[in-house]
PDB file of N, CA and C in Angstrom:
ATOM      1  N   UNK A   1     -37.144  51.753  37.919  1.00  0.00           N
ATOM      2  CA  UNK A   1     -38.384  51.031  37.707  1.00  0.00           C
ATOM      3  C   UNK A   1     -39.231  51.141  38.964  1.00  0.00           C
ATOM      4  N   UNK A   2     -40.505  51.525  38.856  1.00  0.00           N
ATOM      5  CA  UNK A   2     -41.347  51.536  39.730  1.00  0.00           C
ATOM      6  C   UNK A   2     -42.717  50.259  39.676  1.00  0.00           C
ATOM      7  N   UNK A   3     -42.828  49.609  40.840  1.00  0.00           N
ATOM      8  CA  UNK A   3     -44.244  49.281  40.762  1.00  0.00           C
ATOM      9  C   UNK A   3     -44.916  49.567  41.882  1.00  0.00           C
ATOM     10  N   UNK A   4     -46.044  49.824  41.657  1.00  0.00           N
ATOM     11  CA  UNK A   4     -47.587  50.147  41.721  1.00  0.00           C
ATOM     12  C   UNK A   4     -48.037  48.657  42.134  1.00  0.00           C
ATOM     13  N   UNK A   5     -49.021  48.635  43.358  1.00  0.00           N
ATOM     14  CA  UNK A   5     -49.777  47.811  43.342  1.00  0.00           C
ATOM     15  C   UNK A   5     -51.068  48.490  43.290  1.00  0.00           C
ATOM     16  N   UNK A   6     -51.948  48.054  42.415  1.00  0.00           N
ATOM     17  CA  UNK A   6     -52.766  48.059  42.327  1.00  0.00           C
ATOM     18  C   UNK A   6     -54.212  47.400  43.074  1.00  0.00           C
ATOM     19  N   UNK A   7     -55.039  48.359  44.212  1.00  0.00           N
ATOM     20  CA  UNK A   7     -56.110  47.386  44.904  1.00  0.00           C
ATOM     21  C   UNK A   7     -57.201  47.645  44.477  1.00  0.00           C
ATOM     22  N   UNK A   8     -57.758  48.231  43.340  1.00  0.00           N
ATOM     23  CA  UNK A   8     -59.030  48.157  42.356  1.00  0.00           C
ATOM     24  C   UNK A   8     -58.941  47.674  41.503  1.00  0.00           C
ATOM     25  N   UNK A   9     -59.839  47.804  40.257  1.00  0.00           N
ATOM     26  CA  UNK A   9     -60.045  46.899  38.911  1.00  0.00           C
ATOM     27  C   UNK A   9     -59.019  47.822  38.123  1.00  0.00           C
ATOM     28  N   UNK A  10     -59.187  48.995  38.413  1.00  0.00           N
ATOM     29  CA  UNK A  10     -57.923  50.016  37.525  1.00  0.00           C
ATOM     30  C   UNK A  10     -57.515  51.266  38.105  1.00  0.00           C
ATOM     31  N   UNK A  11     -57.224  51.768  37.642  1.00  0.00           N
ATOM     32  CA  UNK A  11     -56.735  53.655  38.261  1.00  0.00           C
ATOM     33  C   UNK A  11     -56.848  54.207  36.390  1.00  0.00           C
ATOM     34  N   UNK A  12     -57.033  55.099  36.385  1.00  0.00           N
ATOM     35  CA  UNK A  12     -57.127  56.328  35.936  1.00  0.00           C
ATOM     36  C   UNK A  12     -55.830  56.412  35.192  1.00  0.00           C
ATOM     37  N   UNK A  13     -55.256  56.721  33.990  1.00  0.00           N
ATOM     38  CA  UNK A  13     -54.325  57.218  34.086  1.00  0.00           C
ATOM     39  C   UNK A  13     -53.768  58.551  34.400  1.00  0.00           C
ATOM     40  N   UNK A  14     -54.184  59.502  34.352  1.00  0.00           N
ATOM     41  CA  UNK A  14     -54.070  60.711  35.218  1.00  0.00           C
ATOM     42  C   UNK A  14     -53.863  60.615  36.531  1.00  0.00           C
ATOM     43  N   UNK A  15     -54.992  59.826  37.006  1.00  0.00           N
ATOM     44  CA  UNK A  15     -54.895  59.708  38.652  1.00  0.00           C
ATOM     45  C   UNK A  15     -53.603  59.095  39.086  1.00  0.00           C
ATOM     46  N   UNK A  16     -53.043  57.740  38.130  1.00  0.00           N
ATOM     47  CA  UNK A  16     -52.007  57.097  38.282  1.00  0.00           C
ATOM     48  C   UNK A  16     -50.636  58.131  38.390  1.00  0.00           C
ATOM     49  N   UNK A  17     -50.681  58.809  37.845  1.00  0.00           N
ATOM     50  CA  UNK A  17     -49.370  60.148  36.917  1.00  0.00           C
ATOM     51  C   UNK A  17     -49.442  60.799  38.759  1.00  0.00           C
ATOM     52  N   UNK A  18     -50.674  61.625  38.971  1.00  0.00           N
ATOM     53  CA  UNK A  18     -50.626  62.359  40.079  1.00  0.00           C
ATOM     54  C   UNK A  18     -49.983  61.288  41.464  1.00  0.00           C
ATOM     55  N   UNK A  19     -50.700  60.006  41.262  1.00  0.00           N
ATOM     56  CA  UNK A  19     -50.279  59.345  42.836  1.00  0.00           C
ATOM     57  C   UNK A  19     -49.018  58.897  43.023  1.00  0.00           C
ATOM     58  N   UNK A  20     -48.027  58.734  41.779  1.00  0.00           N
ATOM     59  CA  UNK A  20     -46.781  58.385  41.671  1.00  0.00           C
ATOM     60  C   UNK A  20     -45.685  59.892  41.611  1.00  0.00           C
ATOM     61  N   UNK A  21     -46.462  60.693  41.759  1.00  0.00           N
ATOM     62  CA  UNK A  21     -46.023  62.224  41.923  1.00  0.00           C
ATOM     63  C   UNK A  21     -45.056  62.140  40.698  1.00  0.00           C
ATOM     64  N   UNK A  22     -45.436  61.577  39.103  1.00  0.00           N
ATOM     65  CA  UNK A  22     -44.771  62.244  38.145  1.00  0.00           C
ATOM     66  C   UNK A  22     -45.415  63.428  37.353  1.00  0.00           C
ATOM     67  N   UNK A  23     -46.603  63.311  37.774  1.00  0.00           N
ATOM     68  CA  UNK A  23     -47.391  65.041  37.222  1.00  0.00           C
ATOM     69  C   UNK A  23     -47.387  65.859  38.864  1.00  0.00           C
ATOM     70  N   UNK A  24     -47.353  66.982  38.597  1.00  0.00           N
ATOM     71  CA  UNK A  24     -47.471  67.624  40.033  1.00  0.00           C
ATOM     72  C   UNK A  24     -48.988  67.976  39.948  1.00  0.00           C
ATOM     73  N   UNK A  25     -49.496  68.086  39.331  1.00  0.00           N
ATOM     74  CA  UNK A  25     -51.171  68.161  39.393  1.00  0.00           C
ATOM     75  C   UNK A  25     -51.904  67.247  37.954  1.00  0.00           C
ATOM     76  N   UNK A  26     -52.916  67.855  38.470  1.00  0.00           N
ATOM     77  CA  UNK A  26     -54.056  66.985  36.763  1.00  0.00           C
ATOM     78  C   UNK A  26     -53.946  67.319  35.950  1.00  0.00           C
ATOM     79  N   UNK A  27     -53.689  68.602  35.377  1.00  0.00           N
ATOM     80  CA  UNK A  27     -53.274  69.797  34.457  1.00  0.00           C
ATOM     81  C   UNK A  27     -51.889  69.571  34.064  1.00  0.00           C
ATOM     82  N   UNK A  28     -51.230  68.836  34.662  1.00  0.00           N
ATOM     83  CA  UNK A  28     -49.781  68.703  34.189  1.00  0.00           C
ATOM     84  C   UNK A  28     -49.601  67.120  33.594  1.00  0.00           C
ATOM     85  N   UNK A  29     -50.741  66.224  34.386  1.00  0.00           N
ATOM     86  CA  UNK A  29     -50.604  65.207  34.073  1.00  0.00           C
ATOM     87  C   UNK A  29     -51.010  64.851  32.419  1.00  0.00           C
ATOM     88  N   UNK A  30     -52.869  65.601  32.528  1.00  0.00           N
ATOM     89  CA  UNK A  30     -52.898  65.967  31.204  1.00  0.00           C
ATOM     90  C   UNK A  30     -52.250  66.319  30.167  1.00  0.00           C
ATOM     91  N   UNK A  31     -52.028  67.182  30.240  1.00  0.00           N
ATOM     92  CA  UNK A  31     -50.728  67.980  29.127  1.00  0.00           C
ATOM     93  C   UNK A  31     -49.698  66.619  28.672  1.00  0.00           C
ATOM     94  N   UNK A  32     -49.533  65.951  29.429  1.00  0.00           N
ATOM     95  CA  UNK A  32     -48.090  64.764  29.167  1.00  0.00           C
ATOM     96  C   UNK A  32     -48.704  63.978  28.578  1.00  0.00           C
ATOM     97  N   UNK A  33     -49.758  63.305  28.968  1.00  0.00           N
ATOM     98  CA  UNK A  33     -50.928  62.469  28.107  1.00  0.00           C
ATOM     99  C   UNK A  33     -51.153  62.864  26.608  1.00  0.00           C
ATOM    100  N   UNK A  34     -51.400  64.383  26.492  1.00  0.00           N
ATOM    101  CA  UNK A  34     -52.138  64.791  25.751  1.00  0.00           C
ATOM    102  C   UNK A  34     -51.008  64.738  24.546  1.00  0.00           C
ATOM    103  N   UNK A  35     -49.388  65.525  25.136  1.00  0.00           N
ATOM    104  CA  UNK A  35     -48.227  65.522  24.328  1.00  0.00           C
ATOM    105  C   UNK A  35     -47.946  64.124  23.920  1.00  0.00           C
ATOM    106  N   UNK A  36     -48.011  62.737  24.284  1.00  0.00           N
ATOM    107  CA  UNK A  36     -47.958  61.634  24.225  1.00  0.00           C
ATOM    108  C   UNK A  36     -46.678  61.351  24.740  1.00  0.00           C
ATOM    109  N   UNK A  37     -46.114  61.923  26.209  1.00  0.00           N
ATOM    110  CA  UNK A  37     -45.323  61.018  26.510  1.00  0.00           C
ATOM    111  C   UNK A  37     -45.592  60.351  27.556  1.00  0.00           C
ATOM    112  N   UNK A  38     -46.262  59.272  27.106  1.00  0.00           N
ATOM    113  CA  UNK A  38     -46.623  58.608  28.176  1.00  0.00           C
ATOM    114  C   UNK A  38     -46.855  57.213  27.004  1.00  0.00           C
ATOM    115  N   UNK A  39     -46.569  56.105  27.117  1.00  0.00           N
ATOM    116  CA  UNK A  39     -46.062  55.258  26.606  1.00  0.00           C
ATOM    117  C   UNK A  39     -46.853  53.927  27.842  1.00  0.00           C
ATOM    118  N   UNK A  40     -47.792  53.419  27.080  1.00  0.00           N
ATOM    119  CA  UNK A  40     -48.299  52.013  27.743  1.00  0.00           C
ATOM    120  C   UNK A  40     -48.532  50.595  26.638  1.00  0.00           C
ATOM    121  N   UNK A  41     -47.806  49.919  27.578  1.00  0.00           N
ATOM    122  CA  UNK A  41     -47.559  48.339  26.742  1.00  0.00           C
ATOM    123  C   UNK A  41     -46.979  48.308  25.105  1.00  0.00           C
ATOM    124  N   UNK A  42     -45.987  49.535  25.031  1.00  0.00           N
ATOM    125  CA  UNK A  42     -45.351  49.688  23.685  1.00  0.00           C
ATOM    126  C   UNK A  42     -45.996  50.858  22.716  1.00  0.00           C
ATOM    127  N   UNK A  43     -47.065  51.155  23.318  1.00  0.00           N
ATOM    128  CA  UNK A  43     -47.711  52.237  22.861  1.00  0.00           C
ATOM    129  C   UNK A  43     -48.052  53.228  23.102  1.00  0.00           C
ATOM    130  N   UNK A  44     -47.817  54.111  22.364  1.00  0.00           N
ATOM    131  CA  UNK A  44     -48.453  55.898  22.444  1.00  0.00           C
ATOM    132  C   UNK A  44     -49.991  55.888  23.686  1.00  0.00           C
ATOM    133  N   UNK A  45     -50.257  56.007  24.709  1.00  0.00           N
ATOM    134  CA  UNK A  45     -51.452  56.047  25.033  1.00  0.00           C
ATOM    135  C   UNK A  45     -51.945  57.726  24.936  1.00  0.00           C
ATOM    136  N   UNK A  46     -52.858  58.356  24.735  1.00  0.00           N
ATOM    137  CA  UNK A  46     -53.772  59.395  24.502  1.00  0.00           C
ATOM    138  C   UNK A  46     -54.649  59.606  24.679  1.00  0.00           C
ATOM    139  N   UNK A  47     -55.535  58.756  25.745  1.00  0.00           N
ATOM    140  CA  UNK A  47     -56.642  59.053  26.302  1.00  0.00           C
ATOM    141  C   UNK A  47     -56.109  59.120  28.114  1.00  0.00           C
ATOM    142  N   UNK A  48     -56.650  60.312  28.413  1.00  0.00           N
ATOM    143  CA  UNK A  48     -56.047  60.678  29.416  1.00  0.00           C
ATOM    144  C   UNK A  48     -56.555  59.705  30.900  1.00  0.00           C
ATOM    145  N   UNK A  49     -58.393  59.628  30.264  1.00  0.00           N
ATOM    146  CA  UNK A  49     -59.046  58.394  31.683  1.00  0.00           C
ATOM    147  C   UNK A  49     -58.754  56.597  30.916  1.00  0.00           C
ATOM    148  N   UNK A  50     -57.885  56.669  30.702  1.00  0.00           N
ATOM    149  CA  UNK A  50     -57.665  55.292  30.373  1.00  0.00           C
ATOM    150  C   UNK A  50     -57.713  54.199  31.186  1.00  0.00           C
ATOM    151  N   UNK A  51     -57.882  53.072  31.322  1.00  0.00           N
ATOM    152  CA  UNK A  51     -58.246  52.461  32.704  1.00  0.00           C
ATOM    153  C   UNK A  51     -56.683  51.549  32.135  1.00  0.00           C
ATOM    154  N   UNK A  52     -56.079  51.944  33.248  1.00  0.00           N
ATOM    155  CA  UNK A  52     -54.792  51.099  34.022  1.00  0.00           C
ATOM    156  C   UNK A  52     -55.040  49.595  34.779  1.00  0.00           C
ATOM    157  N   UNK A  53     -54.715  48.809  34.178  1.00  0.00           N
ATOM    158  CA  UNK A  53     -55.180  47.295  34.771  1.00  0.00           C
ATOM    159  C   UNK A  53     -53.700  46.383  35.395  1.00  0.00           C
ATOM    160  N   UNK A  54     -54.155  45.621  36.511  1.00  0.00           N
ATOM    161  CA  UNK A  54     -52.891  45.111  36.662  1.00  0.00           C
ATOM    162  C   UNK A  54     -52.011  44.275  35.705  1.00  0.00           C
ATOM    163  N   UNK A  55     -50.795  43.774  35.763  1.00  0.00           N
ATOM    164  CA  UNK A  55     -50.199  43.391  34.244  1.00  0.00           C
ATOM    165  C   UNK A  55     -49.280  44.359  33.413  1.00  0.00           C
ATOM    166  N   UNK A  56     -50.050  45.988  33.040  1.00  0.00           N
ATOM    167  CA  UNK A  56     -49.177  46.274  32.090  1.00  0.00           C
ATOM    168  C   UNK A  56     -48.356  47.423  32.596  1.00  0.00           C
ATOM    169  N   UNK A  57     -47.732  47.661  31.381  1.00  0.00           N
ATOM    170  CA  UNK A  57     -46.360  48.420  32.036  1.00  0.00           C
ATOM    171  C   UNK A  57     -46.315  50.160  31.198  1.00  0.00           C
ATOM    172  N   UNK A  58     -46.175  51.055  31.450  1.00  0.00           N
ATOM    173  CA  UNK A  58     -45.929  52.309  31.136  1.00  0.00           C
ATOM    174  C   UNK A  58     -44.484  52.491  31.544  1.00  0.00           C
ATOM    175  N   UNK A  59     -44.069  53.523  30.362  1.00  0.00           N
ATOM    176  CA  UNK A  59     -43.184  54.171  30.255  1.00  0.00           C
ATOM    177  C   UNK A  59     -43.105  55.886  30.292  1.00  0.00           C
ATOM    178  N   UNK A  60     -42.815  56.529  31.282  1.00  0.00           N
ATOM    179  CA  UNK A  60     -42.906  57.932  31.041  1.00  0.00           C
ATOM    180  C   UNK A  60     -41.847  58.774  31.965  1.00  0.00           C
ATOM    181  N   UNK A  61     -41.774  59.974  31.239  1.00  0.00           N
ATOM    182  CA  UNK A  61     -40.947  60.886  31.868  1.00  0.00           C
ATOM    183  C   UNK A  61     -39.507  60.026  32.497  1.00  0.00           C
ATOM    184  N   UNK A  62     -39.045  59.112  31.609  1.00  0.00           N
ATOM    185  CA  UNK A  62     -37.982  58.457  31.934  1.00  0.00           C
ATOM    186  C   UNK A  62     -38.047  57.292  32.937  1.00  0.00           C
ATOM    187  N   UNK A  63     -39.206  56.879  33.408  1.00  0.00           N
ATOM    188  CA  UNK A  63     -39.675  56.124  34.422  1.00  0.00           C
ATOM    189  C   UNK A  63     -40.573  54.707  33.853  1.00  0.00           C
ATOM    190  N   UNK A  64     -40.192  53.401  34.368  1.00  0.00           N
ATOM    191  CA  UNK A  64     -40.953  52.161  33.912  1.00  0.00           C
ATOM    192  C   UNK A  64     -41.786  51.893  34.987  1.00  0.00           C
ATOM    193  N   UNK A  65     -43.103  52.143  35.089  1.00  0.00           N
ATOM    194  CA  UNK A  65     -44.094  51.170  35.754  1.00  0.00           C
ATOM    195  C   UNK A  65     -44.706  49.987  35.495  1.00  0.00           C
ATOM    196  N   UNK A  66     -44.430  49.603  36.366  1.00  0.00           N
ATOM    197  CA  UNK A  66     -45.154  47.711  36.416  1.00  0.00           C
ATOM    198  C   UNK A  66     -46.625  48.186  37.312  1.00  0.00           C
ATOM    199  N   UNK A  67     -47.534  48.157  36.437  1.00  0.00           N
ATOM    200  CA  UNK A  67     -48.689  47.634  37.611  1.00  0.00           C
ATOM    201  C   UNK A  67     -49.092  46.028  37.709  1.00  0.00           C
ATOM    202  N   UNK A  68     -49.189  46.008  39.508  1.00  0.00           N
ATOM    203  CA  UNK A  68     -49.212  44.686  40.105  1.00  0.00           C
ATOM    204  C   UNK A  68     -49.873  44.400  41.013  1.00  0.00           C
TER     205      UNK A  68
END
């Protein structure tokens, strides 16, 4: 389990994927988004600029984030 603190209103989810070094670039992060494994607050997420807020939790590439 990982958390993230969060010091803006949100992050990106892409940007989030790259800064936690589970995409190795944007292009990879995409692609995982796009395949849908990426899993936020119980759900499929699929929009790749999704705004990440503190509170919820993702699931991906075998990994739980808490943003906090």
């Amino acid at each position: 389990m990982l958390n993230f603190k969060l010091t803006d209103e949100y992050i990106e989810l892409i940007k989030l994927l790259k800064v936690l070094q589970i995409a190795k670039s944007g292009a990879m992060a995409k692609i995982m988004v796009e395949n849908g494994e990426v899993v936020r607050n119980g759900e499929i997420e699929t929009r790749k600029r999704a705004k990440i807020r503190k509170g919820e939790m993702l699931e991906v590439a075998g990994e739980t984030i808490i943003i906090c």
